[in-house]
C-alpha atoms as a PDB file:
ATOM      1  CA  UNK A   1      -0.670  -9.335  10.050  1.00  0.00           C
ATOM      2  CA  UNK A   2      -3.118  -7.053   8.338  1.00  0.00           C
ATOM      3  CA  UNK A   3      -0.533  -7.011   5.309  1.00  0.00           C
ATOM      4  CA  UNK A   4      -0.186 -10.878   4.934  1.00  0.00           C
ATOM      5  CA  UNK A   5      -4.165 -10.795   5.249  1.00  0.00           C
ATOM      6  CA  UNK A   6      -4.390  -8.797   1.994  1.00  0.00           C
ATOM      7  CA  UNK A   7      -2.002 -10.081  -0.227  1.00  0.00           C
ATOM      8  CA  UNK A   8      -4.254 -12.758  -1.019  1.00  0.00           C
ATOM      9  CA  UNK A   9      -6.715 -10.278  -2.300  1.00  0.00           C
ATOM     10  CA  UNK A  10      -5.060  -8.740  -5.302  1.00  0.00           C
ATOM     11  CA  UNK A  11      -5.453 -10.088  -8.482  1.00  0.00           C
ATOM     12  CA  UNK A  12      -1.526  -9.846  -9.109  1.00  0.00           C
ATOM     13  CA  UNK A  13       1.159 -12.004  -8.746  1.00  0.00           C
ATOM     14  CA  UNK A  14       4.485 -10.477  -7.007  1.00  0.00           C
ATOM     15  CA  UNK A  15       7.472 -11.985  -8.771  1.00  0.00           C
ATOM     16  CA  UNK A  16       9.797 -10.475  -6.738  1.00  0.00           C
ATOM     17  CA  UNK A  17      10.058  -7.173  -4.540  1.00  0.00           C
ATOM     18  CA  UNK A  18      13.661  -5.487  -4.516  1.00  0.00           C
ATOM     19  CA  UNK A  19      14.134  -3.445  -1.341  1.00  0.00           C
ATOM     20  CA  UNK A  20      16.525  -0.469  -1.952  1.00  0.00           C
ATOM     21  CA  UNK A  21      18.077   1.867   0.569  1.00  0.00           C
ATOM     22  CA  UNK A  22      15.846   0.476   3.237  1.00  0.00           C
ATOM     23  CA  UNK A  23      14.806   2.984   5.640  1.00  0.00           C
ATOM     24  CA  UNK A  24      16.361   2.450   9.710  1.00  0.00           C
ATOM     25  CA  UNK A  25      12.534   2.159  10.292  1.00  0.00           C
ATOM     26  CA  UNK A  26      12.200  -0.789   8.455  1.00  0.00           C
ATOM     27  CA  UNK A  27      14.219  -3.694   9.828  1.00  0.00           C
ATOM     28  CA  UNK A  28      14.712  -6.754   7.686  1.00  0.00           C
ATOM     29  CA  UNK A  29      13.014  -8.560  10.735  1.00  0.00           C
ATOM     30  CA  UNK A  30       9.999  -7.069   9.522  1.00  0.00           C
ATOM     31  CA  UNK A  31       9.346  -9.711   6.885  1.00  0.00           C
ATOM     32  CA  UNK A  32       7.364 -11.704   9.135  1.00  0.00           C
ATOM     33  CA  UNK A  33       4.223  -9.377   8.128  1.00  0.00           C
ATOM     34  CA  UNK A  34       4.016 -11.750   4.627  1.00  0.00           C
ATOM     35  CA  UNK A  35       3.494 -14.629   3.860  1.00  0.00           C
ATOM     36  CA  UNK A  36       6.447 -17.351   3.757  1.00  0.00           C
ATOM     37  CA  UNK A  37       5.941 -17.451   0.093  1.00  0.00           C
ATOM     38  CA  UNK A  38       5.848 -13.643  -0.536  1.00  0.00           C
ATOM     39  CA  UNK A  39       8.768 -13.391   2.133  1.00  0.00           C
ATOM     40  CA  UNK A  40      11.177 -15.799  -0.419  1.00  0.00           C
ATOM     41  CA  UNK A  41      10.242 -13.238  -3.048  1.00  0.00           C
ATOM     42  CA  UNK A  42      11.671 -10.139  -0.735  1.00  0.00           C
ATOM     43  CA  UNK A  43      15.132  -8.855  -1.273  1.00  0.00           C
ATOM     44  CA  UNK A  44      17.115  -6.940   0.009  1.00  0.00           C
ATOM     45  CA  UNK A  45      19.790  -4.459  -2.217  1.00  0.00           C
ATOM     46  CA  UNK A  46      22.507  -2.499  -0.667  1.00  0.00           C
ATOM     47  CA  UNK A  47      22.951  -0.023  -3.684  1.00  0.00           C
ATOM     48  CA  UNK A  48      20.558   0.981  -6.840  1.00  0.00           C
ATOM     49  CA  UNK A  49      23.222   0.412  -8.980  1.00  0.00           C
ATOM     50  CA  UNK A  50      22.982  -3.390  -8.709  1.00  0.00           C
ATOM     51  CA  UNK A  51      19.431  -3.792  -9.993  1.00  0.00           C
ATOM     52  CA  UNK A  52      21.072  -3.902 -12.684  1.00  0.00           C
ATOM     53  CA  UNK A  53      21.283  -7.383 -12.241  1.00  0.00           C
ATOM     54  CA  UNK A  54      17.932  -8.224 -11.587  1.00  0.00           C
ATOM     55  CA  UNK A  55      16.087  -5.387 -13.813  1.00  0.00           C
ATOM     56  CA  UNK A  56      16.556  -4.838 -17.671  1.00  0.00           C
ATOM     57  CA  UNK A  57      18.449  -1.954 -18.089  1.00  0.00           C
ATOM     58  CA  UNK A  58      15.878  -0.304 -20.685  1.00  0.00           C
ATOM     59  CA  UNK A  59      13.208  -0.721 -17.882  1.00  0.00           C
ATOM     60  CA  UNK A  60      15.509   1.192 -15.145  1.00  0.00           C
ATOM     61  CA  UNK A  61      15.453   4.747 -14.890  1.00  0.00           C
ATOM     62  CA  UNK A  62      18.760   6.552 -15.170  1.00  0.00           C
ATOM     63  CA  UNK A  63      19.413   7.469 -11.837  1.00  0.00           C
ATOM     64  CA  UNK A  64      19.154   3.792 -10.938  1.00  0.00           C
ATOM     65  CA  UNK A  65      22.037   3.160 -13.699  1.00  0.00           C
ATOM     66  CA  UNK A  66      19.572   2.327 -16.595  1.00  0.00           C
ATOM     67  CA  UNK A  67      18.639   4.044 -19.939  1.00  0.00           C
ATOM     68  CA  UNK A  68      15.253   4.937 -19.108  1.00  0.00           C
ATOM     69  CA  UNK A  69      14.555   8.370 -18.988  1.00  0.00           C
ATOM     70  CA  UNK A  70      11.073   9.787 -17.455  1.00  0.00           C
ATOM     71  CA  UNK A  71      10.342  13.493 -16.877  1.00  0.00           C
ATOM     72  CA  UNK A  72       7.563  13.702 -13.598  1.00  0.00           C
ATOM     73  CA  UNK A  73       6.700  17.365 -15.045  1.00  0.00           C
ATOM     74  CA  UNK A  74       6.241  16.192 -18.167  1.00  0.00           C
ATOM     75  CA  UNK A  75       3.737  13.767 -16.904  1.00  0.00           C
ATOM     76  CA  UNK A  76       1.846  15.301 -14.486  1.00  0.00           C
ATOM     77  CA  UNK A  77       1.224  18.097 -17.551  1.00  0.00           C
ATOM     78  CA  UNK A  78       0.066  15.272 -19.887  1.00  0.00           C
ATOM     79  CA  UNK A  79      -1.700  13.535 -17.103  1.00  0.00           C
ATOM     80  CA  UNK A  80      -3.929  17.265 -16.314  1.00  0.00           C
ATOM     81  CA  UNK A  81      -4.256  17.792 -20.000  1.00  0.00           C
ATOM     82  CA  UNK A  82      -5.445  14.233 -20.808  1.00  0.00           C
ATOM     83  CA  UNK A  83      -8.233  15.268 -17.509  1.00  0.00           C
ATOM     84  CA  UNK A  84      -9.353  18.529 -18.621  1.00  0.00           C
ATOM     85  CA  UNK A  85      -9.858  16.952 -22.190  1.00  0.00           C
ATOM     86  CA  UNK A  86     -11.877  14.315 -20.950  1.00  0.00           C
ATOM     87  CA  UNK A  87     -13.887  16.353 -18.613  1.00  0.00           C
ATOM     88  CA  UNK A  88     -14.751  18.689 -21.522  1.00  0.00           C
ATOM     89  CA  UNK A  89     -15.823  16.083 -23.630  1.00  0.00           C
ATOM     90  CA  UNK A  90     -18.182  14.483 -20.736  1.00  0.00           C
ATOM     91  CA  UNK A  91     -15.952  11.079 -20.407  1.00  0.00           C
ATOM     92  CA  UNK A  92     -14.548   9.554 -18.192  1.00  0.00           C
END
């Protein structure tokens, strides 16, 4: 309930939510929390290779059968430099 109560607060509009390798915690049943329109928008996808069909590949990262390659260690590096920079210089 608390869920459906805030999705009316974000300045966003949710296209569409792909669920992949849903956890056994998380039974489809559990769509009731949203909204009827948000709960058209939820989908359920048995295996990351077929958001394919709903995500450009050039958007998906490789491990999800796409072309897009991103490097976590590389960012969090860039991400602390980019901080320490901007803390020296006094900005936020």
């Amino acid at each position: 309930k608390l869920l459906s109560s805030a999705s009316g607060c974000f300045p966003l509009r949710i296209k569409a939510i792909y669920v992949v390798a849903m956890p056994w915690w998380f039974p489809s049943g559990n769509k009731r929390l949203f909204s009827p329109k948000l709960r058209e928008r939820i989908h359920f996808v048995n295996d990351r290779g077929a958001l394919v069909e709903f995500i450009e590949k050039d958007r998906l990262l490789e491990e999800d059968g796409g072309i897009f390659s991103f490097d976590l260690q590389s960012w969090i590096s860039s991400t602390l430099l980019r901080e320490l920079e901007n803390m020296s210089n006094g900005t936020k």
